[in-house]
C-alpha atoms as a PDB file:
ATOM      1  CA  UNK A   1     -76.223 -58.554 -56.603  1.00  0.00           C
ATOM      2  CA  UNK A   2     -80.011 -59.003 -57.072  1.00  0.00           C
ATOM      3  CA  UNK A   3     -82.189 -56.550 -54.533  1.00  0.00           C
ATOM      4  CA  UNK A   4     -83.831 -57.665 -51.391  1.00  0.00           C
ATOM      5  CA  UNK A   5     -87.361 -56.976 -50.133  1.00  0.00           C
ATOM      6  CA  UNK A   6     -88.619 -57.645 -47.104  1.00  0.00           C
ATOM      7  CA  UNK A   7     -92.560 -58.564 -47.160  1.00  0.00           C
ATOM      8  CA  UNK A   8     -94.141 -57.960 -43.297  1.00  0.00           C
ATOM      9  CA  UNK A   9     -97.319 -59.279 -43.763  1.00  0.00           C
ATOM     10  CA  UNK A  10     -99.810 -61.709 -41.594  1.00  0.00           C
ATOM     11  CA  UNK A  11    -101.899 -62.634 -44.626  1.00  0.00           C
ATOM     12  CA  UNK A  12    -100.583 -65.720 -45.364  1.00  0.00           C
ATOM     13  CA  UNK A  13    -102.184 -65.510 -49.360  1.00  0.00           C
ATOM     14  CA  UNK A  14    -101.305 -61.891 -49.694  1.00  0.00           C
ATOM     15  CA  UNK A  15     -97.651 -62.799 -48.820  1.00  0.00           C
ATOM     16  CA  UNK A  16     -96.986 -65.895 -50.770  1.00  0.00           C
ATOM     17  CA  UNK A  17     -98.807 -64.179 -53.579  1.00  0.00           C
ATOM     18  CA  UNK A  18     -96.278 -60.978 -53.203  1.00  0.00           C
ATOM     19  CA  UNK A  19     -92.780 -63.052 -52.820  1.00  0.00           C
ATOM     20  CA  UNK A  20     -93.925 -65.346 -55.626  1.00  0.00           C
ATOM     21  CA  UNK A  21     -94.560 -62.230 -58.031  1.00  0.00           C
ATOM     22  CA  UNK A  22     -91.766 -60.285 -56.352  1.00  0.00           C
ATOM     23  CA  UNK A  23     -89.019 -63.330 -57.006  1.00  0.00           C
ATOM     24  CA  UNK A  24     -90.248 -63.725 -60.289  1.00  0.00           C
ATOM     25  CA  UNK A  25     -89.700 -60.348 -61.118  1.00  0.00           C
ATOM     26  CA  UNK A  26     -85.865 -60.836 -60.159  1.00  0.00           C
ATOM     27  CA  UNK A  27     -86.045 -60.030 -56.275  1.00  0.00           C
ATOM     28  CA  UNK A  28     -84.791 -61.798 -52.949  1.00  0.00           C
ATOM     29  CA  UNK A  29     -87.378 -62.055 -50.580  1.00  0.00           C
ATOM     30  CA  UNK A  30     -87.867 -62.501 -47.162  1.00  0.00           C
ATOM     31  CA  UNK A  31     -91.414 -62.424 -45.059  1.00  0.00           C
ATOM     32  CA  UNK A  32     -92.689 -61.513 -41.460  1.00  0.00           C
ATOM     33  CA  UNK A  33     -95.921 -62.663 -40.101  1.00  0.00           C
ATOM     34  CA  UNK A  34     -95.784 -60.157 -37.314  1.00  0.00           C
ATOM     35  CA  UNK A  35     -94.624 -56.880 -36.279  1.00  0.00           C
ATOM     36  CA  UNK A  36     -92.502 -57.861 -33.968  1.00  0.00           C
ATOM     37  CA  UNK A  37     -90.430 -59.829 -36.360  1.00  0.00           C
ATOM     38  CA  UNK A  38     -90.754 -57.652 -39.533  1.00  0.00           C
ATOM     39  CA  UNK A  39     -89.064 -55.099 -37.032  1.00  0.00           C
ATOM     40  CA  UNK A  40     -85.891 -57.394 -35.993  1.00  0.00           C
ATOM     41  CA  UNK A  41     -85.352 -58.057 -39.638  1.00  0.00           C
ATOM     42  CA  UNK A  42     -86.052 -53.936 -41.270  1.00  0.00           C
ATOM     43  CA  UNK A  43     -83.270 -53.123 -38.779  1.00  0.00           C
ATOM     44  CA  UNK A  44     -80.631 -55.463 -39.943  1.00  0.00           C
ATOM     45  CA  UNK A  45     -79.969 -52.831 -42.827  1.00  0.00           C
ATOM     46  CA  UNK A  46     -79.762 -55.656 -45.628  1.00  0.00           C
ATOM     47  CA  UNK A  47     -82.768 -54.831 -47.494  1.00  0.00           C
ATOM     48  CA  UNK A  48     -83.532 -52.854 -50.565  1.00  0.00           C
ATOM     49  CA  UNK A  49     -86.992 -52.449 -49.741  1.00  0.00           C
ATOM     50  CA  UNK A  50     -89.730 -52.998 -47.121  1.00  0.00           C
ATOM     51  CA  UNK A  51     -93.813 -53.850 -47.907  1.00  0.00           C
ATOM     52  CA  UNK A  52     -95.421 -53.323 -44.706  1.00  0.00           C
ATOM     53  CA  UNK A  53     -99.026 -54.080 -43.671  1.00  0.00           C
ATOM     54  CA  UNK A  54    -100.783 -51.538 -41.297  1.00  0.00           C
ATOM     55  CA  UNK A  55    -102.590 -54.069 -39.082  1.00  0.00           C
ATOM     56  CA  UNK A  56    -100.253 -56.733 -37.569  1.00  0.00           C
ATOM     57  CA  UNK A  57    -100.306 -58.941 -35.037  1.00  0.00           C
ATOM     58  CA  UNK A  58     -97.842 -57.983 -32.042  1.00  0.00           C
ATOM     59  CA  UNK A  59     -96.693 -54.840 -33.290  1.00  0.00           C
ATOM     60  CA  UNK A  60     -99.053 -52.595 -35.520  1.00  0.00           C
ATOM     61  CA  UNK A  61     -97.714 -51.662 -39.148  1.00  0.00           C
ATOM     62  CA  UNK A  62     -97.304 -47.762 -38.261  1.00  0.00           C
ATOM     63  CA  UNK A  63     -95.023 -48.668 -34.199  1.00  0.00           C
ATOM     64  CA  UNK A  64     -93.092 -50.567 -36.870  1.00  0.00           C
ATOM     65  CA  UNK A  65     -92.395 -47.606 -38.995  1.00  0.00           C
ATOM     66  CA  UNK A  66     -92.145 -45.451 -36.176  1.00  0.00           C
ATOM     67  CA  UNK A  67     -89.181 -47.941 -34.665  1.00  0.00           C
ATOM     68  CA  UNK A  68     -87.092 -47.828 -37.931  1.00  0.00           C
ATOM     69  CA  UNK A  69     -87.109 -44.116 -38.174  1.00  0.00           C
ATOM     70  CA  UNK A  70     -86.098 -43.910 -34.641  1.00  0.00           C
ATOM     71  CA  UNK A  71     -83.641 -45.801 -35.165  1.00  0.00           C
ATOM     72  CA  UNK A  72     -82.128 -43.789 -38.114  1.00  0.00           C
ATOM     73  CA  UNK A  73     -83.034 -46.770 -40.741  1.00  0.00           C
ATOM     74  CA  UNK A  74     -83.816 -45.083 -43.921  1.00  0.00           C
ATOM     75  CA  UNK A  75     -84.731 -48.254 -46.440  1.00  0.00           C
ATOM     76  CA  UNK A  76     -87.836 -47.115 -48.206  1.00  0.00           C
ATOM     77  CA  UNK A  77     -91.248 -48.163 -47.164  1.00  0.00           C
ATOM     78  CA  UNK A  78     -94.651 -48.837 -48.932  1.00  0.00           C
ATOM     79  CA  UNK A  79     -97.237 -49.594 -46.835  1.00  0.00           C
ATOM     80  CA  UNK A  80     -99.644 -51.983 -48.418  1.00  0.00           C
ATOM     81  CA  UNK A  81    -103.102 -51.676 -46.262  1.00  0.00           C
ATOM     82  CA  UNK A  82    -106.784 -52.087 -46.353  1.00  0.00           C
ATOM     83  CA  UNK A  83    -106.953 -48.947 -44.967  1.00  0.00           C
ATOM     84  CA  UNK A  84    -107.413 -46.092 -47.779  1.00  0.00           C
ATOM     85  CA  UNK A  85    -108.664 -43.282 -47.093  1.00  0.00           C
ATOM     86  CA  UNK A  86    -106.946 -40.218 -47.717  1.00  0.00           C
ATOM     87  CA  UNK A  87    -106.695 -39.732 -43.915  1.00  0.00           C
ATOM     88  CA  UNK A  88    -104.933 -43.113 -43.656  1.00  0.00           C
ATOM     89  CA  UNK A  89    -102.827 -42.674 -46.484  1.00  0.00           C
ATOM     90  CA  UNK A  90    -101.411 -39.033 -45.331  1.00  0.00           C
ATOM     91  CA  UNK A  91    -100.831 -40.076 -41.703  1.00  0.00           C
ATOM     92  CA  UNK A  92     -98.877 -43.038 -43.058  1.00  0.00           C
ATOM     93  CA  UNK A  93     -96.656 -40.744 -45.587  1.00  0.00           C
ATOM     94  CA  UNK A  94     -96.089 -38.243 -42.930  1.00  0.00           C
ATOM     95  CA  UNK A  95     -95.558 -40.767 -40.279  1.00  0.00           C
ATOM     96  CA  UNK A  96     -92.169 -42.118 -42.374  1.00  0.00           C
ATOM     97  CA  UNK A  97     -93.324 -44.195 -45.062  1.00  0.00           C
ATOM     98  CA  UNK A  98     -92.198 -43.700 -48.578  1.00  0.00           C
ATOM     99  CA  UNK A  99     -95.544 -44.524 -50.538  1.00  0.00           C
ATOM    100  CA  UNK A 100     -98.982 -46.176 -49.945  1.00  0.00           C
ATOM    101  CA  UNK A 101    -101.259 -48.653 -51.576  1.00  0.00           C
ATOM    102  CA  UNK A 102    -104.222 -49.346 -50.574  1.00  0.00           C
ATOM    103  CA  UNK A 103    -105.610 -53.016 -50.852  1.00  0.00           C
ATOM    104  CA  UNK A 104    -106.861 -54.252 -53.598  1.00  0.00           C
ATOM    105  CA  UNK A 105    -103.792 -54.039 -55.778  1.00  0.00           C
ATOM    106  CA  UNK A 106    -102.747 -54.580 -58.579  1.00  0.00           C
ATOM    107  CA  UNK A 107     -99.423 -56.216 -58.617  1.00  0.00           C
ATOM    108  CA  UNK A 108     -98.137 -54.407 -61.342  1.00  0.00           C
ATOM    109  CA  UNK A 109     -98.449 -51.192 -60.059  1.00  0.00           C
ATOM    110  CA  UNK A 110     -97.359 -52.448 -56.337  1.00  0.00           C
ATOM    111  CA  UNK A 111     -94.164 -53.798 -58.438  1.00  0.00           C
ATOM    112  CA  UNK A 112     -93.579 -50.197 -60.665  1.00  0.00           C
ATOM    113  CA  UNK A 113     -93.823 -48.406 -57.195  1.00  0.00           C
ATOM    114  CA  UNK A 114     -90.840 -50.418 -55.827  1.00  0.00           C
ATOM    115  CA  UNK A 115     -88.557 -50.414 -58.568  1.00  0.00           C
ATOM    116  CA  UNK A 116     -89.184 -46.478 -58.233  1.00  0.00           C
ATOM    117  CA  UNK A 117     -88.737 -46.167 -54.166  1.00  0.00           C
ATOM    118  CA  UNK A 118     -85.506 -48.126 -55.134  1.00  0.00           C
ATOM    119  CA  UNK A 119     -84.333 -45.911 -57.879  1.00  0.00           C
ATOM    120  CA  UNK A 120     -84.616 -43.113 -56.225  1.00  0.00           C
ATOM    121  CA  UNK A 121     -83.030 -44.576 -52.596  1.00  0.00           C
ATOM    122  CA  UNK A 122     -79.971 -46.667 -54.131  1.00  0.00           C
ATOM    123  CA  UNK A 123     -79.881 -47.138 -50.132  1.00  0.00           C
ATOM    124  CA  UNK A 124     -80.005 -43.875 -49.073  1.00  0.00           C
ATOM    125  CA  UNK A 125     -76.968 -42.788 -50.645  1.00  0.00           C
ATOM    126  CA  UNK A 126     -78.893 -40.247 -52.954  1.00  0.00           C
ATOM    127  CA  UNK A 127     -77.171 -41.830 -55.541  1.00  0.00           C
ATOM    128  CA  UNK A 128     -79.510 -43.503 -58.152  1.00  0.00           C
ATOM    129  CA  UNK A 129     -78.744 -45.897 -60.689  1.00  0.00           C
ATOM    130  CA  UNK A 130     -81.768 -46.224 -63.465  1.00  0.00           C
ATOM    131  CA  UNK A 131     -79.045 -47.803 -66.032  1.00  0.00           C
ATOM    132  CA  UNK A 132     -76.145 -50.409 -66.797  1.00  0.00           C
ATOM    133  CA  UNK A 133     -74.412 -50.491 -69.604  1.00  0.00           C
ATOM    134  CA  UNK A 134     -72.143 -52.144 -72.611  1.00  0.00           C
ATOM    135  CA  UNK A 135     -71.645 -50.927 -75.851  1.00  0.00           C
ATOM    136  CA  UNK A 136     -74.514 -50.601 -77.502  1.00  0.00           C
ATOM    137  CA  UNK A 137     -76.204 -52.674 -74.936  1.00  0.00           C
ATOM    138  CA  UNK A 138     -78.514 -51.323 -72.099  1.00  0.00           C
ATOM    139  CA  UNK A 139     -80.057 -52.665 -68.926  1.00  0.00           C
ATOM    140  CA  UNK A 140     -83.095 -50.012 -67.078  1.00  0.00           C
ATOM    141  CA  UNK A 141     -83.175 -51.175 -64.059  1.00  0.00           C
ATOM    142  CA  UNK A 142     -86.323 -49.739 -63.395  1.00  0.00           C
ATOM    143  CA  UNK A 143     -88.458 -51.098 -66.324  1.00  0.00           C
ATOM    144  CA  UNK A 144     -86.419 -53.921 -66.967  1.00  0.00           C
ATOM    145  CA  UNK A 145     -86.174 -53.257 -70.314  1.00  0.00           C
ATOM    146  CA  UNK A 146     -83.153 -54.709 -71.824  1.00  0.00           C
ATOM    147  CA  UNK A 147     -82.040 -53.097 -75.408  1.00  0.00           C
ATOM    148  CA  UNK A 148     -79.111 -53.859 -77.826  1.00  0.00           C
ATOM    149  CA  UNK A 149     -78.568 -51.748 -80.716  1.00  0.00           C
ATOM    150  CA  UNK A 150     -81.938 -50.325 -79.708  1.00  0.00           C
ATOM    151  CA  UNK A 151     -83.396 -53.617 -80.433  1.00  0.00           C
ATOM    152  CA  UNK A 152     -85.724 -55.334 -77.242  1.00  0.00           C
ATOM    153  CA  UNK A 153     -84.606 -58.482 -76.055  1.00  0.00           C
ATOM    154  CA  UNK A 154     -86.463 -60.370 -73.426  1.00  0.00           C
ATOM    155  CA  UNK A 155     -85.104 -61.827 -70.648  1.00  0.00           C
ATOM    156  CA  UNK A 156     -86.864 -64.376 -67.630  1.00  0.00           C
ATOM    157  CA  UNK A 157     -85.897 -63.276 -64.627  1.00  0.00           C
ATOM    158  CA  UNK A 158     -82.880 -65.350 -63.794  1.00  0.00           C
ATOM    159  CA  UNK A 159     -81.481 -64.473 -66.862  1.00  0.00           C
ATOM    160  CA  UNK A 160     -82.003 -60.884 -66.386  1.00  0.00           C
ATOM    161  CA  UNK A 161     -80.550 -60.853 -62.896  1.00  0.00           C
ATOM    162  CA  UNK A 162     -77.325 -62.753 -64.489  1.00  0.00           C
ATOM    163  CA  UNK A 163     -77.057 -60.382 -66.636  1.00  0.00           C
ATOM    164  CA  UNK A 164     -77.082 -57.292 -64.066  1.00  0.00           C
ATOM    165  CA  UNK A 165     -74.617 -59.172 -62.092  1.00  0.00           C
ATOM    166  CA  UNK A 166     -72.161 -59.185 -65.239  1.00  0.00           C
ATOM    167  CA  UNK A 167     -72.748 -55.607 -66.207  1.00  0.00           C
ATOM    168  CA  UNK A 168     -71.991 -54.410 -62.196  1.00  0.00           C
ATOM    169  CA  UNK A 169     -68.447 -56.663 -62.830  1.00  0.00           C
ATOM    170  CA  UNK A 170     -68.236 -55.417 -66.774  1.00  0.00           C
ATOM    171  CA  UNK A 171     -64.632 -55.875 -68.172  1.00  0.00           C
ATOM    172  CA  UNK A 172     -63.511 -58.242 -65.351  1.00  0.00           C
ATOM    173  CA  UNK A 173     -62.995 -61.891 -65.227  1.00  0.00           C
ATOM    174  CA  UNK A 174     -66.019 -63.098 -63.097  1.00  0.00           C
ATOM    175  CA  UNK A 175     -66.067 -66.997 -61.900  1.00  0.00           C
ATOM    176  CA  UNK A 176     -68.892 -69.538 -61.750  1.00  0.00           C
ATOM    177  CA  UNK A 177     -68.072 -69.537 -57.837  1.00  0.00           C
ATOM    178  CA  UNK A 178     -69.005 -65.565 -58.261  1.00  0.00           C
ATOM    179  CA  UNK A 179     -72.205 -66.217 -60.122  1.00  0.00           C
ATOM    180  CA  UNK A 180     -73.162 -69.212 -58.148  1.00  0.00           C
ATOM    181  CA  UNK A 181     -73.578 -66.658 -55.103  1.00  0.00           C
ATOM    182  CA  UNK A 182     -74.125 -63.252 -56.368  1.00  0.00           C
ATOM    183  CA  UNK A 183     -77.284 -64.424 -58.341  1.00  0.00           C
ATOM    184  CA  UNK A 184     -78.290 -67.915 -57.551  1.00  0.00           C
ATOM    185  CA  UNK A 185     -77.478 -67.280 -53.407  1.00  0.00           C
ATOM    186  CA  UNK A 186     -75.663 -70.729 -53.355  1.00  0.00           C
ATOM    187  CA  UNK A 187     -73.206 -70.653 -50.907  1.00  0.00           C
ATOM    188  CA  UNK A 188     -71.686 -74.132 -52.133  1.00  0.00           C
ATOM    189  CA  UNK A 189     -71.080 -76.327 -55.572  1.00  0.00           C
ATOM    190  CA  UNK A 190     -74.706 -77.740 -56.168  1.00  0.00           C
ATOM    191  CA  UNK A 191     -72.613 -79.934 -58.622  1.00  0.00           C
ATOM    192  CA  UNK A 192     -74.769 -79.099 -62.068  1.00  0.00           C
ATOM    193  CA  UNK A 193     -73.733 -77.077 -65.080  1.00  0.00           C
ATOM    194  CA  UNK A 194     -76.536 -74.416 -64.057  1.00  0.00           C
ATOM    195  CA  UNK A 195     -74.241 -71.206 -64.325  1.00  0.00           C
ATOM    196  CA  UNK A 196     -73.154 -72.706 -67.888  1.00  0.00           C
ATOM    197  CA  UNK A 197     -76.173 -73.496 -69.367  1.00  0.00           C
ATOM    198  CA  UNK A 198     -78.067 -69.700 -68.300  1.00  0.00           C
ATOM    199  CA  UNK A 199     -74.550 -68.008 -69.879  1.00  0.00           C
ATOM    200  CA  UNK A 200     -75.431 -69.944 -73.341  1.00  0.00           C
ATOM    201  CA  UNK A 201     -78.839 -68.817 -72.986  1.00  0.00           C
ATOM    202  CA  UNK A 202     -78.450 -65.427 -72.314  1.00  0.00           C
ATOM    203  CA  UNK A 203     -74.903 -64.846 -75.326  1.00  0.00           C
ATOM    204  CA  UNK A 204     -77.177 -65.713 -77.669  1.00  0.00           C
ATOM    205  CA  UNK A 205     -79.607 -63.753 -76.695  1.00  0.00           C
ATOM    206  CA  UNK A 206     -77.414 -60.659 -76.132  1.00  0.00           C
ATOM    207  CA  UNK A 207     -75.094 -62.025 -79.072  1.00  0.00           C
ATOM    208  CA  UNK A 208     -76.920 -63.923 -81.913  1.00  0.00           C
ATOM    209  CA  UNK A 209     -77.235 -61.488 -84.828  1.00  0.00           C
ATOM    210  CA  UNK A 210     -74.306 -58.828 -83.840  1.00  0.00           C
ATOM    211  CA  UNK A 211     -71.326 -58.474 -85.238  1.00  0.00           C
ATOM    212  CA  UNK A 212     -69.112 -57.231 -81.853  1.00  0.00           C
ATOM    213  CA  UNK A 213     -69.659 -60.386 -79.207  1.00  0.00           C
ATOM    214  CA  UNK A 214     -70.056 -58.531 -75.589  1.00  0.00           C
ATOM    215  CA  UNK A 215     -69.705 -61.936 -73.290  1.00  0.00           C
ATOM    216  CA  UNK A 216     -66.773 -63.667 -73.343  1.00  0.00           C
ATOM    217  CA  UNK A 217     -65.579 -67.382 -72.378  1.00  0.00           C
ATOM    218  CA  UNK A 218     -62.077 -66.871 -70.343  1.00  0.00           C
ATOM    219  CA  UNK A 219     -61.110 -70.479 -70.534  1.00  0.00           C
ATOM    220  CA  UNK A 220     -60.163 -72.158 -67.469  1.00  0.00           C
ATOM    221  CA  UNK A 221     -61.576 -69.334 -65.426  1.00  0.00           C
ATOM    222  CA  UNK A 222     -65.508 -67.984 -65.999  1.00  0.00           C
ATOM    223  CA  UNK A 223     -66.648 -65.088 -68.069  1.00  0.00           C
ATOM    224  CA  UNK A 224     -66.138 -61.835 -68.757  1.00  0.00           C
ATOM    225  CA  UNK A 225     -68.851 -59.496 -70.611  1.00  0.00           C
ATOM    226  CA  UNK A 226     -66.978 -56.352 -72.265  1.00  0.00           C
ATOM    227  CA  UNK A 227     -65.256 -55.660 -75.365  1.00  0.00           C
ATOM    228  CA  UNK A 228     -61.673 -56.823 -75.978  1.00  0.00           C
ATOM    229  CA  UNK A 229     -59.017 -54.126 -76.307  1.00  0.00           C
END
């Protein structure tokens, strides 16, 4: 299942311009224009990771911090504010938040921070899961480096986020009902071929060139990616 982030900002062009570069990347997003909101939705539990803005409208960035830690909510936080000074920064990391970038950004780095707040969280759990693998084939979850044989192969996004959903079901029969909602969200038939055609494009990227064939057609009911017995 592809991570969540929730984006409270009031900026309308800094938040279109995060969930665009954070979906691309492979992420669900969701956005709040106000405190108030962003604070009904951090508390819901669903989300892998929160962007907060200091200085919002109805509730301030830092009473919204203050609220989830009250209430025991421990999804990591990077506050993304104009305010940087070092006095700023500190009394946001030792008010609750997990990191702190100070506007400007660069995306890049905002996006390398949150795969690392999420690595290291896995939810709070203390568990954390940096790889997936199959065979000689190996997902970093972090990076988003995909390697077979030790050989790169690049992935867009939807493809990469297919193939993290088959490597968290490897060696079991998953349906095109299963990938219709555990990577495209689709909660119903959208009556296309869309969960065909992205397999084809991703076996023979994962496939083409290899003599052991990882994903597997199980006829008459989806796919499996694994290695037969």
């Amino acid at each position: 299942m592809s991570q969540k982030v929730l984006v409270i900002e009031d900026d309308q062009r800094t938040a279109d311009f995060l969930c665009k570069g954070l979906s691309d990347a492979g992420y669900l997003t969701d956005r709040a224009a106000d405190g108030r909101d962003g604070l009904f939705l951090a508390t819901d539990g669903s989300y892998d990771a929160v962007v907060l803005d200091r200085m919002l409208p109805g509730i301030d960035g830092m009473a919204v911090l203050a609220a989830m830690r009250a209430a025991k909510v421990a999804t990591p936080v990077l506050i993304l504010s104009s305010l940087g000074t070092v006095d700023a920064r500190v009394e946001g990391l030792t008010s609750g938040a997990d990191d702190y970038l100070a506007k400007p950004f660069a995306f890049s780095e905002l996006l390398a921070r949150l795969r690392l707040l999420m690595a290291r969280s896995d939810k709070g759990t203390g568990q954390i899961e940096v790889t997936l693998s199959c065979a000689d084939l190996e997902v970093n979850l972090l990076t988003r480096r995909v390697t077979r044989g030790g050989q790169r192969i690049d992935l867009q996004p939807r493809e990469f986020r297919l193939l993290e959903y088959l490597l968290r079901h490897k060696d079991q029969v998953v349906t095109r009902t299963m990938m219709l909602e555990g990577v495209w969200e689709y909660h119903f038939d959208p009556g296309t071929n869309v969960v065909d055609v992205h397999v084809s494009r991703l076996r023979r990227k994962i496939d083409d060139g290899f003599a052991q064939p990882l994903l597997h057609t199980v006829r008459g009911a989806g796919y499996m990616l694994g290695q037969p017995e």
